[in-house]
PDB file of N, CA and C in Angstrom:
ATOM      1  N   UNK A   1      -7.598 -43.416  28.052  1.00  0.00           N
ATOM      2  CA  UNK A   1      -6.268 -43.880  28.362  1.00  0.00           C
ATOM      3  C   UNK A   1      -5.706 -44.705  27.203  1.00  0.00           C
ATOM      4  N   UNK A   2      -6.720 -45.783  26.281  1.00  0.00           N
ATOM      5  CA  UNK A   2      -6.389 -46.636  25.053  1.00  0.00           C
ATOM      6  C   UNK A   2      -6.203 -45.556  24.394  1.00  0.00           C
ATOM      7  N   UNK A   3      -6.707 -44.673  23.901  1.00  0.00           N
ATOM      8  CA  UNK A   3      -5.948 -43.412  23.221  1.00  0.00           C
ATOM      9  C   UNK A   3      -4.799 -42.894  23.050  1.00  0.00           C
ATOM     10  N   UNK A   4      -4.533 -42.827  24.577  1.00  0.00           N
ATOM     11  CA  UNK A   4      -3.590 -41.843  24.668  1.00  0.00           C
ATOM     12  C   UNK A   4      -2.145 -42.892  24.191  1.00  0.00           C
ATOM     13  N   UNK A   5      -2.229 -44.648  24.895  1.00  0.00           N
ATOM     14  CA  UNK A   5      -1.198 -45.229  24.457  1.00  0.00           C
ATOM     15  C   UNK A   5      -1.011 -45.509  23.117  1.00  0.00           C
ATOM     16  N   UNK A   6      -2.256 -45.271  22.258  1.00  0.00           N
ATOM     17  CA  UNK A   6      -2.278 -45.277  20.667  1.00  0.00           C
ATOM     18  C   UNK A   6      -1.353 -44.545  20.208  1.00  0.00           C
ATOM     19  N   UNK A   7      -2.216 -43.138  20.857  1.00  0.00           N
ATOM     20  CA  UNK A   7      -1.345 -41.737  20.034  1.00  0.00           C
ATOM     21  C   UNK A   7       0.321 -42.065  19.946  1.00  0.00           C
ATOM     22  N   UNK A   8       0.549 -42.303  21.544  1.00  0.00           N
ATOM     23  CA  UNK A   8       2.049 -42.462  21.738  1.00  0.00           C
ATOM     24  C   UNK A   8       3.149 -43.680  20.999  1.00  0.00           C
ATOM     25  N   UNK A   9       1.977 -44.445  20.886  1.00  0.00           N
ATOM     26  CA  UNK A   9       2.740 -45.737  19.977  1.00  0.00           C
ATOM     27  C   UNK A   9       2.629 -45.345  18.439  1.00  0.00           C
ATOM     28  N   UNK A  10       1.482 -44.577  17.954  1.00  0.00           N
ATOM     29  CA  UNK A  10       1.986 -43.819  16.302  1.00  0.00           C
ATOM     30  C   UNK A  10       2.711 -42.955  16.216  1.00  0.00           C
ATOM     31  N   UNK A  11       3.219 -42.044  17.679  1.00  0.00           N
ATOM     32  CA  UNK A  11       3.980 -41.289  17.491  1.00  0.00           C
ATOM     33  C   UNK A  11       5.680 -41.663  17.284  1.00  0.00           C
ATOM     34  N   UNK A  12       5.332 -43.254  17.883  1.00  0.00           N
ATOM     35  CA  UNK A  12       6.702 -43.397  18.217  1.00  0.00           C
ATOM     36  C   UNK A  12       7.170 -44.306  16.769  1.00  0.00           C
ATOM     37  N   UNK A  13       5.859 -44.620  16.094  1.00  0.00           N
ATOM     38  CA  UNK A  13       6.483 -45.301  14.764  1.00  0.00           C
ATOM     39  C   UNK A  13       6.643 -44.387  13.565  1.00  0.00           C
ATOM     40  N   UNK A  14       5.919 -43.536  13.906  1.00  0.00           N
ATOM     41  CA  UNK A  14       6.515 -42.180  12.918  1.00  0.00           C
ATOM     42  C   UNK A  14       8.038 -41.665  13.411  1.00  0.00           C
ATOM     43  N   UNK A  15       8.320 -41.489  14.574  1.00  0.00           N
ATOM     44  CA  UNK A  15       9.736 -41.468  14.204  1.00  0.00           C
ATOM     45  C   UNK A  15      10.648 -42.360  13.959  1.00  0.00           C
ATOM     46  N   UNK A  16      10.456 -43.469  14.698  1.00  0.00           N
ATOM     47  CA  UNK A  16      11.572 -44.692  13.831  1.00  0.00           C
ATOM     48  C   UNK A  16      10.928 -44.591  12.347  1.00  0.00           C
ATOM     49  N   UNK A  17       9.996 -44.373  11.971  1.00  0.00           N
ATOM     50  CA  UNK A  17      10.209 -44.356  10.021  1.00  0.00           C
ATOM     51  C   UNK A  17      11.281 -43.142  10.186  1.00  0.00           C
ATOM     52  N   UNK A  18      11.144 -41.765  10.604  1.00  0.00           N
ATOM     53  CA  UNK A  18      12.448 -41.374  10.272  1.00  0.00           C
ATOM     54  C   UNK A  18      13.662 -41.315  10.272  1.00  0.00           C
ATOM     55  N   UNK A  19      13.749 -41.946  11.580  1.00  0.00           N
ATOM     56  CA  UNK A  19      15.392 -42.643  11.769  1.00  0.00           C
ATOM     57  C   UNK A  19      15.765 -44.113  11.654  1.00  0.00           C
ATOM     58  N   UNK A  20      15.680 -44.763  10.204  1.00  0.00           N
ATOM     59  CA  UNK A  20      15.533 -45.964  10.818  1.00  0.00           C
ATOM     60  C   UNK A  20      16.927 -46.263  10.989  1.00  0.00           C
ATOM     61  N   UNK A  21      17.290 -47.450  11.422  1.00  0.00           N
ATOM     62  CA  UNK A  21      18.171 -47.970  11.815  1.00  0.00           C
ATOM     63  C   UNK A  21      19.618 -48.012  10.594  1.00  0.00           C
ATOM     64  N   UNK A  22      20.407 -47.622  11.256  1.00  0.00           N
ATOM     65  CA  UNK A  22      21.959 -47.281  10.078  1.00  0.00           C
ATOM     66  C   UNK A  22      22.514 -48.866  10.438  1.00  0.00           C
ATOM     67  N   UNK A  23      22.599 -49.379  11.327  1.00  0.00           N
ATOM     68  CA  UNK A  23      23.856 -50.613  11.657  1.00  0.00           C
ATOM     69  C   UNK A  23      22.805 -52.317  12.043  1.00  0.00           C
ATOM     70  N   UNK A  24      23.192 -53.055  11.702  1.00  0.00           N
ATOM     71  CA  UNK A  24      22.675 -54.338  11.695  1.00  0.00           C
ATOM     72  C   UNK A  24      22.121 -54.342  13.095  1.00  0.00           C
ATOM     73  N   UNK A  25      23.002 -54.015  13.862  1.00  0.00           N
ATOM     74  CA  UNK A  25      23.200 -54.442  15.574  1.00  0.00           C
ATOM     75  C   UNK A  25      21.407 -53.533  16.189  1.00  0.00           C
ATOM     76  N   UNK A  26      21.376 -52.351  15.431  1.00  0.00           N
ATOM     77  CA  UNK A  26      20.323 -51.328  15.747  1.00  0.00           C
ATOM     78  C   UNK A  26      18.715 -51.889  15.320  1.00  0.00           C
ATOM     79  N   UNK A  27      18.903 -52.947  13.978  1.00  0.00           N
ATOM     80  CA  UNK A  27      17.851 -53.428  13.386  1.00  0.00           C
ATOM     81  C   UNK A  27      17.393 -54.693  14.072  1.00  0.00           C
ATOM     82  N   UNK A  28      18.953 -55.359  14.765  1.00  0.00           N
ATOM     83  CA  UNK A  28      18.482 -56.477  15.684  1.00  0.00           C
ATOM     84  C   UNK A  28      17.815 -55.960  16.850  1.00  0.00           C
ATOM     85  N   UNK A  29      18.486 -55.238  17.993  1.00  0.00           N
ATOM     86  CA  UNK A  29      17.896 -54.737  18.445  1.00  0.00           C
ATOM     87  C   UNK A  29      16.350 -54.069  18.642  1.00  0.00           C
ATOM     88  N   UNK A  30      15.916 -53.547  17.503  1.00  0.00           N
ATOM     89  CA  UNK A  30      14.437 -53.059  17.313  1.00  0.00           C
ATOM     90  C   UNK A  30      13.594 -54.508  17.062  1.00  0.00           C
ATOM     91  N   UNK A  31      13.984 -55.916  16.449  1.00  0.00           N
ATOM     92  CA  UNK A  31      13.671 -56.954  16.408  1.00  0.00           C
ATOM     93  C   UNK A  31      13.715 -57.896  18.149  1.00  0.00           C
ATOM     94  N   UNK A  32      14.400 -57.644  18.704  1.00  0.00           N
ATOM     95  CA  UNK A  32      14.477 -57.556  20.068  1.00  0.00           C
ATOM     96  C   UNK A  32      13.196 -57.250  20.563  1.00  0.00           C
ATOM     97  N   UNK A  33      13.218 -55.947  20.654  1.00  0.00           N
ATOM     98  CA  UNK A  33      12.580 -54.845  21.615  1.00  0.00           C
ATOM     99  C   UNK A  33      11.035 -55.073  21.024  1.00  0.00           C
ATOM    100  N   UNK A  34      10.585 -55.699  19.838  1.00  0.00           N
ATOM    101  CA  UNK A  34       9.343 -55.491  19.603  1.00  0.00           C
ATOM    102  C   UNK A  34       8.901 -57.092  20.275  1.00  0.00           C
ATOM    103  N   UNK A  35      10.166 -58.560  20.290  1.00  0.00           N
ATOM    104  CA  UNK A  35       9.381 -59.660  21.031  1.00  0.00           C
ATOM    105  C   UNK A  35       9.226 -59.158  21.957  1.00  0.00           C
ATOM    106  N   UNK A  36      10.112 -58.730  22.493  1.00  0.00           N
ATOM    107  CA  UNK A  36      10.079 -58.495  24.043  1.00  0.00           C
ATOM    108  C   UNK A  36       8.710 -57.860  24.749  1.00  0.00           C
ATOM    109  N   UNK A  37       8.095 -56.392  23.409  1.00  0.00           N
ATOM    110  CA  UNK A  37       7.199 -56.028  24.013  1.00  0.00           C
ATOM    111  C   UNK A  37       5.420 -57.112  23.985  1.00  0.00           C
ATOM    112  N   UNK A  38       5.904 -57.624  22.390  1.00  0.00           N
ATOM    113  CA  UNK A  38       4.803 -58.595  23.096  1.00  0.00           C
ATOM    114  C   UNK A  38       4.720 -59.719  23.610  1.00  0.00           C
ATOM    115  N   UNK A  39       5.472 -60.068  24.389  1.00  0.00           N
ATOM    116  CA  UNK A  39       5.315 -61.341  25.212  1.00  0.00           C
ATOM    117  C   UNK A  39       4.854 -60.595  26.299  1.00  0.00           C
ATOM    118  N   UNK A  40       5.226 -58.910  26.838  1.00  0.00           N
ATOM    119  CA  UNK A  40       4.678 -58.787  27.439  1.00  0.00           C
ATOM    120  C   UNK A  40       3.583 -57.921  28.109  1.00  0.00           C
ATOM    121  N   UNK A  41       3.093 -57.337  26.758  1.00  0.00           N
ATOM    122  CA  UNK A  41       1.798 -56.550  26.256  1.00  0.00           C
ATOM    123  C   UNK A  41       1.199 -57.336  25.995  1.00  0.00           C
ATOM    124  N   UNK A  42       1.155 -58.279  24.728  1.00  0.00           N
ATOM    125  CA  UNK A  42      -0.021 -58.189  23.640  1.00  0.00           C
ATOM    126  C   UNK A  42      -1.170 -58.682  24.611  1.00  0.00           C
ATOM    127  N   UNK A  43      -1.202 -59.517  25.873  1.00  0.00           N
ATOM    128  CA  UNK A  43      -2.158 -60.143  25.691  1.00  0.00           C
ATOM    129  C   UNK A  43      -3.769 -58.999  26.047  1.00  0.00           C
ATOM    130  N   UNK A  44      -3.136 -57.749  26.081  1.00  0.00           N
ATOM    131  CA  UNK A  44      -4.234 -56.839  26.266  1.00  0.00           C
ATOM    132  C   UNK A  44      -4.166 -55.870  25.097  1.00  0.00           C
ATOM    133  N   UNK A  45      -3.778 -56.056  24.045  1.00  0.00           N
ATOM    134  CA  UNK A  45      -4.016 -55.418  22.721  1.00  0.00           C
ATOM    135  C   UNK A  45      -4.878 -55.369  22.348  1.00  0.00           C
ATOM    136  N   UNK A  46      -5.879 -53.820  21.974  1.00  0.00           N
ATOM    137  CA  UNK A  46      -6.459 -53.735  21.032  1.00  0.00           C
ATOM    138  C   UNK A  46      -6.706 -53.855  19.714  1.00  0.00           C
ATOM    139  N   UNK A  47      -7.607 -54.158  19.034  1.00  0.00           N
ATOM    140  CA  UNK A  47      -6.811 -54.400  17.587  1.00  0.00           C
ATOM    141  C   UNK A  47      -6.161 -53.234  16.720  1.00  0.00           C
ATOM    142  N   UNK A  48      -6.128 -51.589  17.302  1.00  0.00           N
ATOM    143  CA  UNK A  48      -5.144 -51.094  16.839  1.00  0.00           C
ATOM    144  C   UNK A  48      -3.998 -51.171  17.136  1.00  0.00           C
ATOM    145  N   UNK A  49      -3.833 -51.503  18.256  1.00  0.00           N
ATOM    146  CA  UNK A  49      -2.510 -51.779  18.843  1.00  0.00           C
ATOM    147  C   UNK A  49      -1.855 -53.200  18.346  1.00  0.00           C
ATOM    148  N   UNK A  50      -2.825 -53.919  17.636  1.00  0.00           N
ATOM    149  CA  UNK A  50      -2.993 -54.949  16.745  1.00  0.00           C
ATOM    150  C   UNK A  50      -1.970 -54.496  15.429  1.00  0.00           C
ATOM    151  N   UNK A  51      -2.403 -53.924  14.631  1.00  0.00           N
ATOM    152  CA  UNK A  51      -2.142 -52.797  13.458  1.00  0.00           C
ATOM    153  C   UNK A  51      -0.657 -52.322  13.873  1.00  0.00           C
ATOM    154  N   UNK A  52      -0.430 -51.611  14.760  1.00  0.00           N
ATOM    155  CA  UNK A  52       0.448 -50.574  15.299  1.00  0.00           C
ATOM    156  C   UNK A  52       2.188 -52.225  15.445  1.00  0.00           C
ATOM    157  N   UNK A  53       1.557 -52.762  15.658  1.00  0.00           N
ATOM    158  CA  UNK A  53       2.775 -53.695  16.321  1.00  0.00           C
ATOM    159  C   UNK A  53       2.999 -54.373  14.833  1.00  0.00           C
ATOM    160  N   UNK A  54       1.900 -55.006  13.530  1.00  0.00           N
ATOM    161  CA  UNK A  54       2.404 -55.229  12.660  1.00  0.00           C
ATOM    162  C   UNK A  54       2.993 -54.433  11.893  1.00  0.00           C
ATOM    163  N   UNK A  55       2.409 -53.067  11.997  1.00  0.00           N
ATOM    164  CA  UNK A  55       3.141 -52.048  11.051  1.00  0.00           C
ATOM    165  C   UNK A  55       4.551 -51.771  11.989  1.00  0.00           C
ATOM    166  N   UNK A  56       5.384 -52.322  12.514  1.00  0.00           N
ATOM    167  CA  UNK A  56       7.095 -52.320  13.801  1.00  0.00           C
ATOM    168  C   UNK A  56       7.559 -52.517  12.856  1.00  0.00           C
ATOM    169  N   UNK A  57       6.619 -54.305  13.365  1.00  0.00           N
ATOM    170  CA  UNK A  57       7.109 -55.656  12.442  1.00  0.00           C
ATOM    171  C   UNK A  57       7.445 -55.732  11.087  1.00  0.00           C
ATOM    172  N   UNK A  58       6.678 -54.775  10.422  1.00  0.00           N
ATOM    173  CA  UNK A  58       6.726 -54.694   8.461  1.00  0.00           C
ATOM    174  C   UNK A  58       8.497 -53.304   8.609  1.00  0.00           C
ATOM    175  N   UNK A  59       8.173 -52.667   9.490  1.00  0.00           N
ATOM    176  CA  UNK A  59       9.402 -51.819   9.365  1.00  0.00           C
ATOM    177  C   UNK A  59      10.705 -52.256   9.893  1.00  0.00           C
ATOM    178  N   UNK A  60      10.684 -53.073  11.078  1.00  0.00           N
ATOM    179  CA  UNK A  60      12.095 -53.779  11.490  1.00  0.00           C
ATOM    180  C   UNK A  60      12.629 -54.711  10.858  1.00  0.00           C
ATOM    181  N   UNK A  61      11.743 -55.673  10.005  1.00  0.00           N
ATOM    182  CA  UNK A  61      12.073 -56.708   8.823  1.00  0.00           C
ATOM    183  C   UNK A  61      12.879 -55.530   7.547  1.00  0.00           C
ATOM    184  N   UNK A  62      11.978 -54.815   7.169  1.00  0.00           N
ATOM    185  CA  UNK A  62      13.115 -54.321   5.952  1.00  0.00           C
ATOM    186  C   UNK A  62      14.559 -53.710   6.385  1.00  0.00           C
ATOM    187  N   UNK A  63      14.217 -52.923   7.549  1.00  0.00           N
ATOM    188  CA  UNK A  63      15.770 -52.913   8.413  1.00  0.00           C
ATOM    189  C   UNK A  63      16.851 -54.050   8.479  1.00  0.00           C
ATOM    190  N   UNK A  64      16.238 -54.968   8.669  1.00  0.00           N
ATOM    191  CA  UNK A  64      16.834 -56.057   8.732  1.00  0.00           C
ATOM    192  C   UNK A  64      17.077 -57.166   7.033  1.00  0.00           C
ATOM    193  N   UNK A  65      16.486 -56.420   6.478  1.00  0.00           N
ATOM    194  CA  UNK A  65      16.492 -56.728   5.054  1.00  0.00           C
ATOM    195  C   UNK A  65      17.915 -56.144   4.235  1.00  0.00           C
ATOM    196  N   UNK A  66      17.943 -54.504   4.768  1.00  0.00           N
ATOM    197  CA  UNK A  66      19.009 -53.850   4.668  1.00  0.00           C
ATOM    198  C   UNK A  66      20.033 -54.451   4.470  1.00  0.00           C
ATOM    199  N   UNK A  67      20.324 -54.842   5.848  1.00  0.00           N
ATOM    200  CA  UNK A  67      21.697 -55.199   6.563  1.00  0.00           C
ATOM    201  C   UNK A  67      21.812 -56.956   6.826  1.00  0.00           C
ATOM    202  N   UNK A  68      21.301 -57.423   6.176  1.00  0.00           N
ATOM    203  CA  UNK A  68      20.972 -58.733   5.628  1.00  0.00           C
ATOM    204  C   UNK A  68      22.390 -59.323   5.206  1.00  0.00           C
ATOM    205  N   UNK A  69      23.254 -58.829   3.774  1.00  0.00           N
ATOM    206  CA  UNK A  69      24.762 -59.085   3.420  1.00  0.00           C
ATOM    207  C   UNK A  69      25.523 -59.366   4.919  1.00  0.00           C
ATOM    208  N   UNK A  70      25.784 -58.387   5.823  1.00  0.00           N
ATOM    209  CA  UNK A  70      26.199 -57.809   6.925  1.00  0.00           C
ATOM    210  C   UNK A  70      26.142 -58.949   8.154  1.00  0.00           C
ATOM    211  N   UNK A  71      25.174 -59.676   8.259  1.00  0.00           N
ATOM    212  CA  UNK A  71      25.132 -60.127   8.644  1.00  0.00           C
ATOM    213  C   UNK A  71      25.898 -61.657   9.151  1.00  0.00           C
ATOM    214  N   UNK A  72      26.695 -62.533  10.266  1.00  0.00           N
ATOM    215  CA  UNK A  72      26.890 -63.600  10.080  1.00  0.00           C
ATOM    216  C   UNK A  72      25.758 -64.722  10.530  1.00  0.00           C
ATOM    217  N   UNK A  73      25.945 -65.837  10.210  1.00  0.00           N
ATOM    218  CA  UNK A  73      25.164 -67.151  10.475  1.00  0.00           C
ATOM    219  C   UNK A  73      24.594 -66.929  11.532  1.00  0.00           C
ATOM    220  N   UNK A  74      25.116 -66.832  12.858  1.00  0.00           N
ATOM    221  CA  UNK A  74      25.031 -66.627  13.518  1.00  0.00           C
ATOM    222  C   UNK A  74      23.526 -65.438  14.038  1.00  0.00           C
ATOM    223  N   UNK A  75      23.933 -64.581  13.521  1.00  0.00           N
ATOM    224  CA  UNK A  75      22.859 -63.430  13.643  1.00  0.00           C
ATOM    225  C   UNK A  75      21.357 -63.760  12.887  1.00  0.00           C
ATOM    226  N   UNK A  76      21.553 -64.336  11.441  1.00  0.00           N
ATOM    227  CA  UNK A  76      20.784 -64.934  10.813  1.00  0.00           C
ATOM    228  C   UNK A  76      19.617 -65.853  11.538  1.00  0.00           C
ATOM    229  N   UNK A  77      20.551 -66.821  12.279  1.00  0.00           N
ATOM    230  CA  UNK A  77      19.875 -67.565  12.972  1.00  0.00           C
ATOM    231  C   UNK A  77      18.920 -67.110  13.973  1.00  0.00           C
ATOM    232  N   UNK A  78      19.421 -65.889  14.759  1.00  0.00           N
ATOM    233  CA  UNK A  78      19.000 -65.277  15.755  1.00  0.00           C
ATOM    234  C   UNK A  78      17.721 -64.794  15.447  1.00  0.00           C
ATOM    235  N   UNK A  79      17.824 -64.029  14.242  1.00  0.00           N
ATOM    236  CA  UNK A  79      16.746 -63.189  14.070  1.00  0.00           C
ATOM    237  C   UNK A  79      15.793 -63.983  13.262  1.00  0.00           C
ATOM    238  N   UNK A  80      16.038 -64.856  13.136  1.00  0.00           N
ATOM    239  CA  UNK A  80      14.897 -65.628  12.239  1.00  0.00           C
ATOM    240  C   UNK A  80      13.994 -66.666  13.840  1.00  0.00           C
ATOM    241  N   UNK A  81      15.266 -66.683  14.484  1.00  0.00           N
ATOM    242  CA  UNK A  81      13.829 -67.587  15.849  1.00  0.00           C
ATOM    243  C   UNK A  81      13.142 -66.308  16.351  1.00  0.00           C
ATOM    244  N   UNK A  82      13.253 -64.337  16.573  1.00  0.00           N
ATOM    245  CA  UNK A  82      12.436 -63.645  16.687  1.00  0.00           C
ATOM    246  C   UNK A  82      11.880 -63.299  15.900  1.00  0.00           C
ATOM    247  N   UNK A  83      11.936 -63.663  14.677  1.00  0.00           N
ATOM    248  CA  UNK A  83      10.842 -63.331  13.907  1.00  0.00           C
ATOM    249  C   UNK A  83       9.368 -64.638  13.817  1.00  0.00           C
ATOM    250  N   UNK A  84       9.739 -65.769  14.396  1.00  0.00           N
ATOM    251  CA  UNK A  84       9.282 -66.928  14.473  1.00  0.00           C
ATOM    252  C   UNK A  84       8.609 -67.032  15.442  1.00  0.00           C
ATOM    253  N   UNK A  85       8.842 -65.692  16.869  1.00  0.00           N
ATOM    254  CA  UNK A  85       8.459 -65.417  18.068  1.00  0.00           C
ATOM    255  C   UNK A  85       6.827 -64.381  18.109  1.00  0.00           C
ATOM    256  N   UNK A  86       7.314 -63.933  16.906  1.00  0.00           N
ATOM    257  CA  UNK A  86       7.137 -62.465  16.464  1.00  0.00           C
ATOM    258  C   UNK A  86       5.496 -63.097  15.735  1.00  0.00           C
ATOM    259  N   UNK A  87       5.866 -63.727  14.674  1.00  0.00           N
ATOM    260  CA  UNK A  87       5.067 -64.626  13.568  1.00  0.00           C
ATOM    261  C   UNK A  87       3.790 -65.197  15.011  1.00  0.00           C
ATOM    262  N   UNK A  88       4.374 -65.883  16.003  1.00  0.00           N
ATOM    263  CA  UNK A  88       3.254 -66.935  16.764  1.00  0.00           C
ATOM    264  C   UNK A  88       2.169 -66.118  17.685  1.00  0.00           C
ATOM    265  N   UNK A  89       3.145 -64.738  17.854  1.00  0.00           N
ATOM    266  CA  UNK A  89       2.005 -63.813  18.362  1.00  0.00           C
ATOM    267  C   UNK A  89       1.268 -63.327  17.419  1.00  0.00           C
ATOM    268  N   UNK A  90       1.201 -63.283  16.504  1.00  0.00           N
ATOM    269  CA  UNK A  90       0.472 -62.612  15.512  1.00  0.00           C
ATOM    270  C   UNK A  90      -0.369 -63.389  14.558  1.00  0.00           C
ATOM    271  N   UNK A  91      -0.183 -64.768  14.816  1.00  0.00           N
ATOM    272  CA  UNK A  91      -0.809 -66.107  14.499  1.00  0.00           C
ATOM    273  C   UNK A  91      -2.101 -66.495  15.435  1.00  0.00           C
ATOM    274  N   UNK A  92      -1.132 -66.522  16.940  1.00  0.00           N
ATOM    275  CA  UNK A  92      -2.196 -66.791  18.316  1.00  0.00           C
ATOM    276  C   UNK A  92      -3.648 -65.764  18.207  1.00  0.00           C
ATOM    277  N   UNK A  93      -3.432 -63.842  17.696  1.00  0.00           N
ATOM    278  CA  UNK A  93      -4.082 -63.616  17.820  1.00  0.00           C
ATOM    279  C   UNK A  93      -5.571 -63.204  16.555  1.00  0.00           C
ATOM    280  N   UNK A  94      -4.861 -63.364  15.418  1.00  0.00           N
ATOM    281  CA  UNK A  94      -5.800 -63.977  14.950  1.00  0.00           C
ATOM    282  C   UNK A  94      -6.198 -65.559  14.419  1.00  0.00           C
ATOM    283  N   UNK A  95      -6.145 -66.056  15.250  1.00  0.00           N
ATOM    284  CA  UNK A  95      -6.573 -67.133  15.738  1.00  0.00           C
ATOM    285  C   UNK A  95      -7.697 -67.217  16.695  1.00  0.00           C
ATOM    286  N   UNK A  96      -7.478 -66.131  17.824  1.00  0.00           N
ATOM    287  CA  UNK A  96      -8.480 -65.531  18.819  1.00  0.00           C
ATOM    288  C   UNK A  96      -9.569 -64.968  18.163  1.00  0.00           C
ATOM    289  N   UNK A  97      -8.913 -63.842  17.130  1.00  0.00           N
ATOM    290  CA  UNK A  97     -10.140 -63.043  16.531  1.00  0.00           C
ATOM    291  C   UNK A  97     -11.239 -63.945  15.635  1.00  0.00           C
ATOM    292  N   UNK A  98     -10.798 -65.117  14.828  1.00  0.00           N
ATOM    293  CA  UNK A  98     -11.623 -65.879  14.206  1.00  0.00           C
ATOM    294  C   UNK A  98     -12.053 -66.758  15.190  1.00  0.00           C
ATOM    295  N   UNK A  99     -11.888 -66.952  16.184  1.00  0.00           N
ATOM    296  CA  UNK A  99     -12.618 -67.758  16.805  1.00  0.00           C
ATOM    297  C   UNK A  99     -13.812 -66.765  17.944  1.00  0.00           C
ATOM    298  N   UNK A 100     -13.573 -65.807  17.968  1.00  0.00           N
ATOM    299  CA  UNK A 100     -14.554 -64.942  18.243  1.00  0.00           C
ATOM    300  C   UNK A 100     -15.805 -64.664  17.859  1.00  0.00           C
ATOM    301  N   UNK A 101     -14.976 -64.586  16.153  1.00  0.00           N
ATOM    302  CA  UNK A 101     -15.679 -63.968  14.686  1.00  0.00           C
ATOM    303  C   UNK A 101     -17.220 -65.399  15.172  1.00  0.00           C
ATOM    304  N   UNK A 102     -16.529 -66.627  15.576  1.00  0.00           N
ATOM    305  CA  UNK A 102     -16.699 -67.794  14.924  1.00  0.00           C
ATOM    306  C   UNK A 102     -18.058 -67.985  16.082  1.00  0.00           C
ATOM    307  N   UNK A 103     -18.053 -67.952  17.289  1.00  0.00           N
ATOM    308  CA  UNK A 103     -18.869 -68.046  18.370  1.00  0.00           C
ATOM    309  C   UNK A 103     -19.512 -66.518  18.114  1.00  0.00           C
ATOM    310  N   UNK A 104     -19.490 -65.590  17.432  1.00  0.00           N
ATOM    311  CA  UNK A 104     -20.632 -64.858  17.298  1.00  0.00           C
ATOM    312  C   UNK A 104     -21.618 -65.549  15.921  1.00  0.00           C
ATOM    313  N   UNK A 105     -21.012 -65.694  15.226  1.00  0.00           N
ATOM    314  CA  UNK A 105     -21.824 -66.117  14.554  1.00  0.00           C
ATOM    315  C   UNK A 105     -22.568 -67.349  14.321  1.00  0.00           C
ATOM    316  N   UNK A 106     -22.472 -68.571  15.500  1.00  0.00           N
ATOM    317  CA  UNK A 106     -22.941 -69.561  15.849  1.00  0.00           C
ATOM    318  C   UNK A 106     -24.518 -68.893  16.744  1.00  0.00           C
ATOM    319  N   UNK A 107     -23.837 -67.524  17.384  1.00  0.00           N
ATOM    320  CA  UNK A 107     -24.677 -67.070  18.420  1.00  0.00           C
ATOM    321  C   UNK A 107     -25.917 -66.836  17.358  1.00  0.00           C
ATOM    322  N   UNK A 108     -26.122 -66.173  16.384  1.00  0.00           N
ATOM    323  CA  UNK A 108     -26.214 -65.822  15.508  1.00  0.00           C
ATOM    324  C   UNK A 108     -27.503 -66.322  14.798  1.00  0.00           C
ATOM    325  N   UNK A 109     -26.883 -67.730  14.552  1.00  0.00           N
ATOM    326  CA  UNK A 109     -27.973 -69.066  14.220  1.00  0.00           C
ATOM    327  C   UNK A 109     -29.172 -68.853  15.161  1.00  0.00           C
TER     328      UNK A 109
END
């Protein structure tokens, strides 16, 4: 079943690489849609699904890199507290993983 939601989540970042986003509003949006999914996924992520959500993240930032000029203050602001949202999940969990890393290898001793 972790498979199958793999397959479907590389399938689905292979096509946003081919369509990426034409309009600011589309790049916010995909910056949206990826907090959104992990506040309310990640906490059962595998670590490909680990991989899969930073490689969104590396593609909705240059989208948003794009259309950056385009942008007002306003929006700026916006997308910098989800990327800040974005950043603490991806902080929290390796944070988890080294402290994992960290109690195996105490076990270890």
């Amino acid at each position: 079943m972790k498979t199958k939601y793999f397959l479907l989540g590389t399938l689905l970042i292979l096509v946003l690489s081919f369509f990426s986003c034409g309009t600011k509003r589309c790049a916010i949006n995909q910056l949206e849609k990826l907090t959104h999914d992990l506040y309310l996924e990640s906490y059962a992520y595998t670590d490909d699904e680990w991989k899969d959500a930073r490689h969104r993240y590396d593609e909705v930032c240059y989208d948003i890199e794009k259309h950056q000029l385009e942008m007002s203050d306003q929006e700026n602001v916006y997308v910098m507290k989800l990327k800040g949202e974005c950043a603490a999940f991806f902080g929290k969990n390796k944070a988890a993983n080294w402290w994992e890393e960290l109690k195996k290898n105490l076990q270890d001793f």
